[in-house]
PDB file of N, CA and C in Angstrom:
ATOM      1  N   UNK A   1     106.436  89.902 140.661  1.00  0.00           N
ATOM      2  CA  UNK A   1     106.603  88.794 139.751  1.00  0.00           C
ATOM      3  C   UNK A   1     107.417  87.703 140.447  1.00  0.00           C
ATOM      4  N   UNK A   2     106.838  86.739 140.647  1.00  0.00           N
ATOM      5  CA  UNK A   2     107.125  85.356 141.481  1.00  0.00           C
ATOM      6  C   UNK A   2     108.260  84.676 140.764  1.00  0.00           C
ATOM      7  N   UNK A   3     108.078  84.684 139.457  1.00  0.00           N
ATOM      8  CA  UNK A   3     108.906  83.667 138.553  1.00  0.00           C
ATOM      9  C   UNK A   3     109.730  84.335 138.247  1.00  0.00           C
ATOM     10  N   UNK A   4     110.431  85.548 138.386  1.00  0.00           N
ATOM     11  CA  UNK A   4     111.419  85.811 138.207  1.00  0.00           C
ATOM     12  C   UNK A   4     112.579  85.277 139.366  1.00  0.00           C
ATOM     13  N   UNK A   5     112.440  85.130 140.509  1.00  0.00           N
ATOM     14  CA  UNK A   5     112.966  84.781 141.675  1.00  0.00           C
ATOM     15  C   UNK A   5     113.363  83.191 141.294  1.00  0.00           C
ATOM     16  N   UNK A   6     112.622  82.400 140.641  1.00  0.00           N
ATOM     17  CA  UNK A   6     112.968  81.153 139.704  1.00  0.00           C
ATOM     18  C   UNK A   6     113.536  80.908 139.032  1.00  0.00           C
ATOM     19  N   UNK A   7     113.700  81.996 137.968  1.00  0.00           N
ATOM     20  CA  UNK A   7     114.488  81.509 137.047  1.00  0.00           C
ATOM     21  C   UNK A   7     115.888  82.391 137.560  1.00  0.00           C
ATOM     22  N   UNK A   8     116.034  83.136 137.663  1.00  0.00           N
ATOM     23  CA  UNK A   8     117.225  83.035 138.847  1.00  0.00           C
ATOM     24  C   UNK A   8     117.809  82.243 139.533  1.00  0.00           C
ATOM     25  N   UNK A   9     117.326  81.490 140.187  1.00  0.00           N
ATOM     26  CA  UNK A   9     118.292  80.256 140.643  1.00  0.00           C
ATOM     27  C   UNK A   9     118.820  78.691 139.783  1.00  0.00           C
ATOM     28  N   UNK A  10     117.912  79.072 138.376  1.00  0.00           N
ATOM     29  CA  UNK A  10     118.151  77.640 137.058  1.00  0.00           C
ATOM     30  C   UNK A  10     119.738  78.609 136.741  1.00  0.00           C
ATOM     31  N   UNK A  11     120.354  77.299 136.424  1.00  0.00           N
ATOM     32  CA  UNK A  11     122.020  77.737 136.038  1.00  0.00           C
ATOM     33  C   UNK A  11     121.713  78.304 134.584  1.00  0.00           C
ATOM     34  N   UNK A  12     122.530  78.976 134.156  1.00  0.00           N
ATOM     35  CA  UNK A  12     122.983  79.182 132.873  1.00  0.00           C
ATOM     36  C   UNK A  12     121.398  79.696 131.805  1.00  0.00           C
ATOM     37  N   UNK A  13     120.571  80.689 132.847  1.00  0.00           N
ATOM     38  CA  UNK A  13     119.136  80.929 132.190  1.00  0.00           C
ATOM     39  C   UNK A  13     119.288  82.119 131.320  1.00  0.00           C
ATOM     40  N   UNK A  14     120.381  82.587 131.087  1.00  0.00           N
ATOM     41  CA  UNK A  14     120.446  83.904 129.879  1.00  0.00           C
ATOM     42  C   UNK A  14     120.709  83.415 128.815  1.00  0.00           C
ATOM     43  N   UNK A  15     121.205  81.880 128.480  1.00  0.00           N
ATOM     44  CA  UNK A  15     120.944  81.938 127.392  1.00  0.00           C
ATOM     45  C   UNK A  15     119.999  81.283 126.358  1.00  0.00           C
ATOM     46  N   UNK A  16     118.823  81.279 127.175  1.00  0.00           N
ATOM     47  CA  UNK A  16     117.231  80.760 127.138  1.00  0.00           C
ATOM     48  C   UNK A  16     116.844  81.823 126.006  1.00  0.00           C
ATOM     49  N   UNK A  17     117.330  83.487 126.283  1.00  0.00           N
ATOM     50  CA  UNK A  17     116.908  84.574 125.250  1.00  0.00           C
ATOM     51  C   UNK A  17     118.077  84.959 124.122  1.00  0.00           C
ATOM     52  N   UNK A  18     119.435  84.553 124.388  1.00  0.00           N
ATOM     53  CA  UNK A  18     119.764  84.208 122.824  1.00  0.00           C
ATOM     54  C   UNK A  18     119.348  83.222 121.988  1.00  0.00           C
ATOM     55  N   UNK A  19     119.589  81.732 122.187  1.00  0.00           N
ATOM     56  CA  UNK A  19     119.054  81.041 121.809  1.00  0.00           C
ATOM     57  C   UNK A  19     117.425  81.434 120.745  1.00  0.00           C
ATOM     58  N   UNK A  20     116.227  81.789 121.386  1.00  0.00           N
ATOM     59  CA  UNK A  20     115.417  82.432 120.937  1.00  0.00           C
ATOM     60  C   UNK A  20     115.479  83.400 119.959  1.00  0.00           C
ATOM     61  N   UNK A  21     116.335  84.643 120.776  1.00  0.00           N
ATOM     62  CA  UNK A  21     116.715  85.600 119.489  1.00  0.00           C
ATOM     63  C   UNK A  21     117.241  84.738 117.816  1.00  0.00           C
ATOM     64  N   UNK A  22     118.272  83.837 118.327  1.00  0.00           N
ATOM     65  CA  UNK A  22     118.748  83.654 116.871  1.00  0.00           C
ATOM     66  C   UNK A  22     117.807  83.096 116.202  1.00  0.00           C
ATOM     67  N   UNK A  23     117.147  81.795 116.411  1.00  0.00           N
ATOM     68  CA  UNK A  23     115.693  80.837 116.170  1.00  0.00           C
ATOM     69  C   UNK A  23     115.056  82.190 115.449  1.00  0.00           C
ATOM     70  N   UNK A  24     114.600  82.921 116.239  1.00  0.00           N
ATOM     71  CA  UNK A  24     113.461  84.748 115.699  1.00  0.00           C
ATOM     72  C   UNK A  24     114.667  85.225 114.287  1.00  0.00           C
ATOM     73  N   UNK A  25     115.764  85.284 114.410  1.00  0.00           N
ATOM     74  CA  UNK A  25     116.649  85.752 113.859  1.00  0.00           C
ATOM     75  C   UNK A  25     116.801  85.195 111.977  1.00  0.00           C
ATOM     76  N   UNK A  26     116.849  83.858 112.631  1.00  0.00           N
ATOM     77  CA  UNK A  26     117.096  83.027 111.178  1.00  0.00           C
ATOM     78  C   UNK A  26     115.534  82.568 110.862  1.00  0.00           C
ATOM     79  N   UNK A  27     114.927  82.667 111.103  1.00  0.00           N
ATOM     80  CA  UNK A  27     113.116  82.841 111.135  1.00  0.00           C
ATOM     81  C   UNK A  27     113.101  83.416 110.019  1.00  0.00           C
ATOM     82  N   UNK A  28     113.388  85.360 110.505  1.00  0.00           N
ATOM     83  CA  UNK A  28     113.133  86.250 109.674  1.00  0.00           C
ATOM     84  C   UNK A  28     113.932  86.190 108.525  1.00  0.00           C
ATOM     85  N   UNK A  29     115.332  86.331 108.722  1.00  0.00           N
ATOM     86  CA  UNK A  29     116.023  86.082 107.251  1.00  0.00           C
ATOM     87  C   UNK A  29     115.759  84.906 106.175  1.00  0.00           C
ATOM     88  N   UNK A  30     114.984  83.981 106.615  1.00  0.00           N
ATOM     89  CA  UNK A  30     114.428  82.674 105.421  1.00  0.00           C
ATOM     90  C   UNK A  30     113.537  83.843 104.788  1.00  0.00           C
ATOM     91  N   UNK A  31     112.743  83.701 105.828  1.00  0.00           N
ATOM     92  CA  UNK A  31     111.529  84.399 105.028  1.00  0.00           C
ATOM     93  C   UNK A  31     111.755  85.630 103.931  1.00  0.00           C
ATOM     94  N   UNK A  32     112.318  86.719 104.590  1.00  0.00           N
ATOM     95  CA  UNK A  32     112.758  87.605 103.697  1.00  0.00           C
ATOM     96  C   UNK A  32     113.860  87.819 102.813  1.00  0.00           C
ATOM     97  N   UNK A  33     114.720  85.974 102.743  1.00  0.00           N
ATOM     98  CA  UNK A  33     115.012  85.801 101.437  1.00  0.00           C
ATOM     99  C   UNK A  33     114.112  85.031 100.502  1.00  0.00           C
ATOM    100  N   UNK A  34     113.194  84.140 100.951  1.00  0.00           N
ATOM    101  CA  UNK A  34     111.883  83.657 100.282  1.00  0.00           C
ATOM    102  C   UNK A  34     111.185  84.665  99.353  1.00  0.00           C
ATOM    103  N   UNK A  35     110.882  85.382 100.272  1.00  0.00           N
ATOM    104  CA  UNK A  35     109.940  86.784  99.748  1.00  0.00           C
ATOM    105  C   UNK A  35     110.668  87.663  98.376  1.00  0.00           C
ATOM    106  N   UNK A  36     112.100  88.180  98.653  1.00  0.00           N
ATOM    107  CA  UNK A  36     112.816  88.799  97.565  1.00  0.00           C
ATOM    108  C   UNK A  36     112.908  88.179  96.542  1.00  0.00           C
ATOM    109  N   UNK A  37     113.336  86.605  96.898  1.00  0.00           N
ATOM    110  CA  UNK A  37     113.927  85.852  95.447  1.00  0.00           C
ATOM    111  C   UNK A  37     112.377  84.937  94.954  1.00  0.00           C
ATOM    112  N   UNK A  38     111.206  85.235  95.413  1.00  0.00           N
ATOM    113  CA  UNK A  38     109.670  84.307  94.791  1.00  0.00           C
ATOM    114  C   UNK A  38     109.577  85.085  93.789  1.00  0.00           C
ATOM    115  N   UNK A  39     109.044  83.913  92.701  1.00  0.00           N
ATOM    116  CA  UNK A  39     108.590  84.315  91.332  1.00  0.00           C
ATOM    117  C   UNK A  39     107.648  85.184  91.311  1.00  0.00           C
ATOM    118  N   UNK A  40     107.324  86.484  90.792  1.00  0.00           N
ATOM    119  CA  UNK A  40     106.398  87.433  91.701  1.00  0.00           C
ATOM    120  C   UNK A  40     105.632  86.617  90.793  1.00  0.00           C
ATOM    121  N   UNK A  41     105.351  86.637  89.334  1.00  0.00           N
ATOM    122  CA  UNK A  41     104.225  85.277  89.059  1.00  0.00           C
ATOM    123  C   UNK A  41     103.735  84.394  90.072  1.00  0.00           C
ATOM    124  N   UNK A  42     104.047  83.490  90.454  1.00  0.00           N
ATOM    125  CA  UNK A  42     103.445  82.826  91.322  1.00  0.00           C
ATOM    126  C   UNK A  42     103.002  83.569  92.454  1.00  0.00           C
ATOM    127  N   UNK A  43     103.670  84.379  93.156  1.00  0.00           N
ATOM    128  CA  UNK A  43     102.896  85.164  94.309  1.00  0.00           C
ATOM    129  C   UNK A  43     101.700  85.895  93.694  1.00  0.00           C
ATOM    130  N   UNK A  44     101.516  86.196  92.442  1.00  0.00           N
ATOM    131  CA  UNK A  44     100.417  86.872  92.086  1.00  0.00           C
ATOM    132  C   UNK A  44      99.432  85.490  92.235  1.00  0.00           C
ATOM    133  N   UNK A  45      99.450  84.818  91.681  1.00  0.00           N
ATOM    134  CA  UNK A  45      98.252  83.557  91.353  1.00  0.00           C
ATOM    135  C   UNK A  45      98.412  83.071  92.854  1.00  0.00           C
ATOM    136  N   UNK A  46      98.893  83.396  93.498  1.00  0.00           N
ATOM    137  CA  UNK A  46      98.862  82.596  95.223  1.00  0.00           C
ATOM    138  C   UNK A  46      97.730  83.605  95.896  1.00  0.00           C
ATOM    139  N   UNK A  47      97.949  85.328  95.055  1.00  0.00           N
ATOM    140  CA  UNK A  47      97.161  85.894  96.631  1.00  0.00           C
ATOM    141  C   UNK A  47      95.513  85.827  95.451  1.00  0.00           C
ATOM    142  N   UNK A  48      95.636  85.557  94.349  1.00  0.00           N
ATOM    143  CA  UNK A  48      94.275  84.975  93.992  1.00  0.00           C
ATOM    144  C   UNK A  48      93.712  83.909  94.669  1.00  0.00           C
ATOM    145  N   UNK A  49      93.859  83.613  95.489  1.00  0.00           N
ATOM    146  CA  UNK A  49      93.657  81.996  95.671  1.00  0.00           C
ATOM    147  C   UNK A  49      92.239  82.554  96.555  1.00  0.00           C
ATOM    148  N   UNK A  50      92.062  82.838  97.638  1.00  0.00           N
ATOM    149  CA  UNK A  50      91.042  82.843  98.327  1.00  0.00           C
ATOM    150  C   UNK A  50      89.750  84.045  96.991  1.00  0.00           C
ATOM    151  N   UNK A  51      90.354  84.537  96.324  1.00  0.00           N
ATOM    152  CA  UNK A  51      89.070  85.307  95.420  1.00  0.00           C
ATOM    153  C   UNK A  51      88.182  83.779  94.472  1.00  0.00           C
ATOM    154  N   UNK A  52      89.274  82.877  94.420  1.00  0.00           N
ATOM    155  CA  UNK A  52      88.520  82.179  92.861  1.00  0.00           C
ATOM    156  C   UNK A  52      87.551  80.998  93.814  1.00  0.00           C
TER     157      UNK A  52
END
């Protein structure tokens, strides 16, 4: 692997994958406070949507 020998010499490249992690991090926690606190009413008439 060529590009590893690359990013090795960019300064300060570890924190290219925290950065990411948290972004992935606070991603997931929206969503799966979205998901807990949705009106399950409305999620019902939402996953109708492609039948009607």
């Amino acid at each position: 692997m060529k590009f590893v020998h690359y990013l090795e010499k960019i300064t300060d490249v570890s924190i290219y994958p925290v950065i990411s992690f948290c972004i992935f991090g606070l991603f997931f926690l929206v969503m799966a406070t979205y998901v807990i606190k949705a009106d399950k009413k409305h999620m019902e008439e939402r996953s109708r949507i492609p039948l009607d």
